[in-house]
Structure formats: C-alpha cells, structure tokens
Protein backbone atom coordinates (compact mmCIF):
# COMPACT_ATOMS: atom_id res chain seq x y z
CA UNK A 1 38.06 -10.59 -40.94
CA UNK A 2 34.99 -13.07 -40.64
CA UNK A 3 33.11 -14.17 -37.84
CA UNK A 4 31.91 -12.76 -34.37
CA UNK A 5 35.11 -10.14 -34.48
CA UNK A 6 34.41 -8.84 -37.71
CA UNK A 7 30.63 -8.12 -37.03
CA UNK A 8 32.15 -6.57 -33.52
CA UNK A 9 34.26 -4.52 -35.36
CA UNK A 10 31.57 -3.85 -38.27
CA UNK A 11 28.83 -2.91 -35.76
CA UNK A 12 31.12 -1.68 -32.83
CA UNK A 13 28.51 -3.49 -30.26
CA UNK A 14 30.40 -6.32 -29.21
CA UNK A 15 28.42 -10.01 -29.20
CA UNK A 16 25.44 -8.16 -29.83
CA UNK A 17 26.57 -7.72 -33.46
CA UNK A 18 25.79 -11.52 -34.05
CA UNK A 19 22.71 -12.31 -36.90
CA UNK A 20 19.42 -12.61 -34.85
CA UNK A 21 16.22 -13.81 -36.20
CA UNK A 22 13.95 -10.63 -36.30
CA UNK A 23 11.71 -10.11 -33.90
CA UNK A 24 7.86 -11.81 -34.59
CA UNK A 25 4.57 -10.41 -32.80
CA UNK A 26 2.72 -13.05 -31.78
CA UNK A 27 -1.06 -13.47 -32.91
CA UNK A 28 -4.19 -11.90 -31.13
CA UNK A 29 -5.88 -14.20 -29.19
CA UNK A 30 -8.98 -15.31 -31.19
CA UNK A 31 -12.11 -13.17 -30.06
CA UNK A 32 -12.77 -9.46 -29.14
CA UNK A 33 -10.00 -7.56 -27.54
CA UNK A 34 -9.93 -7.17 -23.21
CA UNK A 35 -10.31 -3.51 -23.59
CA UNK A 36 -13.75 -4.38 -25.29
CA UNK A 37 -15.28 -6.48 -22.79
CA UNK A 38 -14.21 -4.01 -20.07
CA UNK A 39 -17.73 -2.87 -18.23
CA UNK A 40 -18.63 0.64 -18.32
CA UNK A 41 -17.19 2.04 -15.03
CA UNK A 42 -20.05 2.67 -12.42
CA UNK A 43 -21.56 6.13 -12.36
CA UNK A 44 -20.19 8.89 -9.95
CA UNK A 45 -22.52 8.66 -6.93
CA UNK A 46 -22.05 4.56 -7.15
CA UNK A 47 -18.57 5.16 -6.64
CA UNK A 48 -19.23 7.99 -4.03
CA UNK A 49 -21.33 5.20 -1.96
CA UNK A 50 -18.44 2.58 -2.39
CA UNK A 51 -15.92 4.48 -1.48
CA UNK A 52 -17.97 5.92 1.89
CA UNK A 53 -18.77 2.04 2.66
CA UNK A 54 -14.39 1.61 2.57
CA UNK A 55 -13.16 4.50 4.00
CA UNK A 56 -16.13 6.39 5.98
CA UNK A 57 -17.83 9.28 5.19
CA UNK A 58 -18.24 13.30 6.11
CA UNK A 59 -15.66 15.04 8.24
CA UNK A 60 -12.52 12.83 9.66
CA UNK A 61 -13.27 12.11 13.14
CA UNK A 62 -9.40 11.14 13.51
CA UNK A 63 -6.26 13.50 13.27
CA UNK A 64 -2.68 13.36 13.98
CA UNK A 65 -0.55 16.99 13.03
CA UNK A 66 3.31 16.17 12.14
CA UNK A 67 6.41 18.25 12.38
CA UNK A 68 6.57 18.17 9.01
CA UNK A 69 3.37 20.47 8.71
CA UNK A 70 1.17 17.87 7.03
CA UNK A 71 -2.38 17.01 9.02
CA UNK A 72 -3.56 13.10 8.33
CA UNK A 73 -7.01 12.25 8.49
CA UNK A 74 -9.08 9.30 8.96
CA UNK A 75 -12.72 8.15 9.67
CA UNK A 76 -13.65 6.09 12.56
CA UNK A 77 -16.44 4.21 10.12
CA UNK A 78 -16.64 2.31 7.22
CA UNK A 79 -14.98 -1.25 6.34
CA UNK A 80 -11.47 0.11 6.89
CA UNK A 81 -11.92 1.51 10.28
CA UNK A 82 -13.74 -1.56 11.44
CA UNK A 83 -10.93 -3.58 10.56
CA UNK A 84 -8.51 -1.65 12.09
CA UNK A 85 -10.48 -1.33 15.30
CA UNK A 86 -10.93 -5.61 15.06
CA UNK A 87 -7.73 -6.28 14.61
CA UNK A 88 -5.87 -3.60 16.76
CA UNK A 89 -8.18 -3.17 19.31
CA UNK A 90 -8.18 0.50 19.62
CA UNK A 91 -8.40 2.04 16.28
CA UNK A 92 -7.45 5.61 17.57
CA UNK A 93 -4.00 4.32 19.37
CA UNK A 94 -3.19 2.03 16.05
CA UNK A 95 -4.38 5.86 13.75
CA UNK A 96 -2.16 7.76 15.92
CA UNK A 97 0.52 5.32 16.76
CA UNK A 98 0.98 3.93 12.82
CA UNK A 99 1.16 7.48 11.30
CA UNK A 100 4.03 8.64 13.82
CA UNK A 101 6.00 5.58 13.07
CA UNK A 102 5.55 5.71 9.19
CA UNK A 103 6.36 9.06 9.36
CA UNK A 104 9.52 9.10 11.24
CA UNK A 105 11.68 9.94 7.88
CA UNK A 106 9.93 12.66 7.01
CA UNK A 107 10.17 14.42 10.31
CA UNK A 108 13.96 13.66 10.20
CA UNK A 109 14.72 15.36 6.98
CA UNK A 110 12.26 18.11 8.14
CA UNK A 111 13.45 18.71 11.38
CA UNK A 112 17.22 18.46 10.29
CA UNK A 113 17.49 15.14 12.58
CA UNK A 114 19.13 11.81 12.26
CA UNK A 115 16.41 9.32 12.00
CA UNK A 116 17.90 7.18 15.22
CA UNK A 117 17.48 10.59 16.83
CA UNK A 118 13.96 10.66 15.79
CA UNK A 119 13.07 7.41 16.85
CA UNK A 120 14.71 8.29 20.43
CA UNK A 121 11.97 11.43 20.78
CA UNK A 122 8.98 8.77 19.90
CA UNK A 123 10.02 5.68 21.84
CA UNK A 124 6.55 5.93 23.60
CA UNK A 125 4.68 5.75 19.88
CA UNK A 126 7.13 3.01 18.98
CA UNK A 127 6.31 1.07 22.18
CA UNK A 128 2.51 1.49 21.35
CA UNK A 129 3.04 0.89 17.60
CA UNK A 130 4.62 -2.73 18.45
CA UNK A 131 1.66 -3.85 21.39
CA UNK A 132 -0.90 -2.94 18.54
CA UNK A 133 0.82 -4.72 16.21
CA UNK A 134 1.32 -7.44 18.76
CA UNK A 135 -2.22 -7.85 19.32
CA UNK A 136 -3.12 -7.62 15.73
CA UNK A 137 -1.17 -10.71 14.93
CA UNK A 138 -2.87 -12.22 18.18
CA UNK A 139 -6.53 -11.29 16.46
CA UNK A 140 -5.22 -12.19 12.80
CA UNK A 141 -3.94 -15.95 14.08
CA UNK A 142 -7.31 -16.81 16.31
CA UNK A 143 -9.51 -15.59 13.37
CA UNK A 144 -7.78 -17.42 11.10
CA UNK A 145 -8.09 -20.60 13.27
CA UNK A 146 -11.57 -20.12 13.87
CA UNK A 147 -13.23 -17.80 11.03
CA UNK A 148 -16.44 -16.46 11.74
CA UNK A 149 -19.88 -17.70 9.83
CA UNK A 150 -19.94 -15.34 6.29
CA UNK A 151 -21.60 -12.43 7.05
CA UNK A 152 -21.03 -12.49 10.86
CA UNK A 153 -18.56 -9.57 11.62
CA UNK A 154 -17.96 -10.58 15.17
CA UNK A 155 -17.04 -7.54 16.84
C-alpha cells in the first residue's frame, strides 16, 4: 500500500501521517534580548505610594457585607474613587449598587436560590445599578465631546 492510506495505516493518525517539513525556530531578533532591557522594578515604598495614589490609602471608608459572608472594601480617595464619583455621580450608590449586582451569582449558589430569584429580592439595587450606569454614559459622552484642558480634573 503507498500513499496517504499506507502512512494512515503505518502511523494510525489519519492525514496527519503525511511527510511535513520539520519544524524551524526562527532567528533572534538582532540585539539584546526584551528580558534584558526590562527596568529594574521600582522599590517597595514607590510602589506603596503608586498604588495609594490608584486605589486610596488607610482604612476603607466604603463597605458592603454579602450573603455569601464575604465583606468588600473600597476607599473613597485616590484616582479610582475620583473617577467613579465623576462619572457616576455618587460614588457610594455606584460602590454599593455595582457590588450587589456583580455579586448576584454568588449569593444564588450560596443561598440555595435561582439567580432570577435573586435578582427579584434586589430589584431596588438593580434599578440604582442601571440610573448610575445611565448617568455614567451621560458623563462619559459630554466629556468625550468636550475634554477638559490636561491637567484640569473638572470635578
């Protein structure tokens, strides 16, 4: 038996039993390798101070406690909080409101609930979720129409 059938039966593996040219690893580019060039990574207490400026710093000032037993924090400063406050326009409702809603799963496995049955118990979260979102989209469209001056957070 020659051909395709024979190397099928040969190999057991079908088409893929067919001559291919062997694989070939393609050249380094020229010059030193991307992990070299990497910069060192900035020391601790640079990252500490970054990552304050994002999310906000000390104790949470925010705090939501789900069925499920978990606690969610969040901080009411840094870049993160100011953005949600801009574009929501009440950063507590959109904290509160946003972690109900994305946790509506959870709560129905935990609570041995259908999820439409879960949804039904936080129609008033829902509600709030959607005007926050509502007037995020609002914020988001007439900021990107008219964008501040750099620098210029706007409140």
């Amino acid at each position: 038996m020659r051909g395709p059938r024979a190397a099928s039966a040969r190999t057991g593996r079908g088409d893929q039993g067919r001559h291919r040219p062997p694989h070939r690893r393609l050249p380094d580019p020229p010059g030193p390798h991307p992990a070299a060039s990497r910069p060192e990574p900035p020391p601790a207490a640079e990252q500490q101070r970054v990552t304050a400026a994002l999310f906000g710093a000390g104790p949470a000032e925010l705090s939501v406690a789900l069925p499920t037993g978990y606690v969610v924090r969040a901080h009411t400063d840094g870049c993160l909080a100011a953005a949600q406050q801009r574009l929501y326009g009440d950063q507590r409702r959109w904290f509160r409101a946003s972690v109900i809603v994305n946790n509506l799963r959870p709560e129905a496995d935990s609570t041995h609930r259908t999820v439409a049955e879960v949804r039904a118990l936080h129609h008033a979260e829902l509600d709030e979720w959607r005007r926050l979102r509502a007037h995020a989209l609002t914020e988001s469209t007439t900021l990107l129409a008219d964008p501040p001056p750099t620098g210029d957070p706007r409140p």
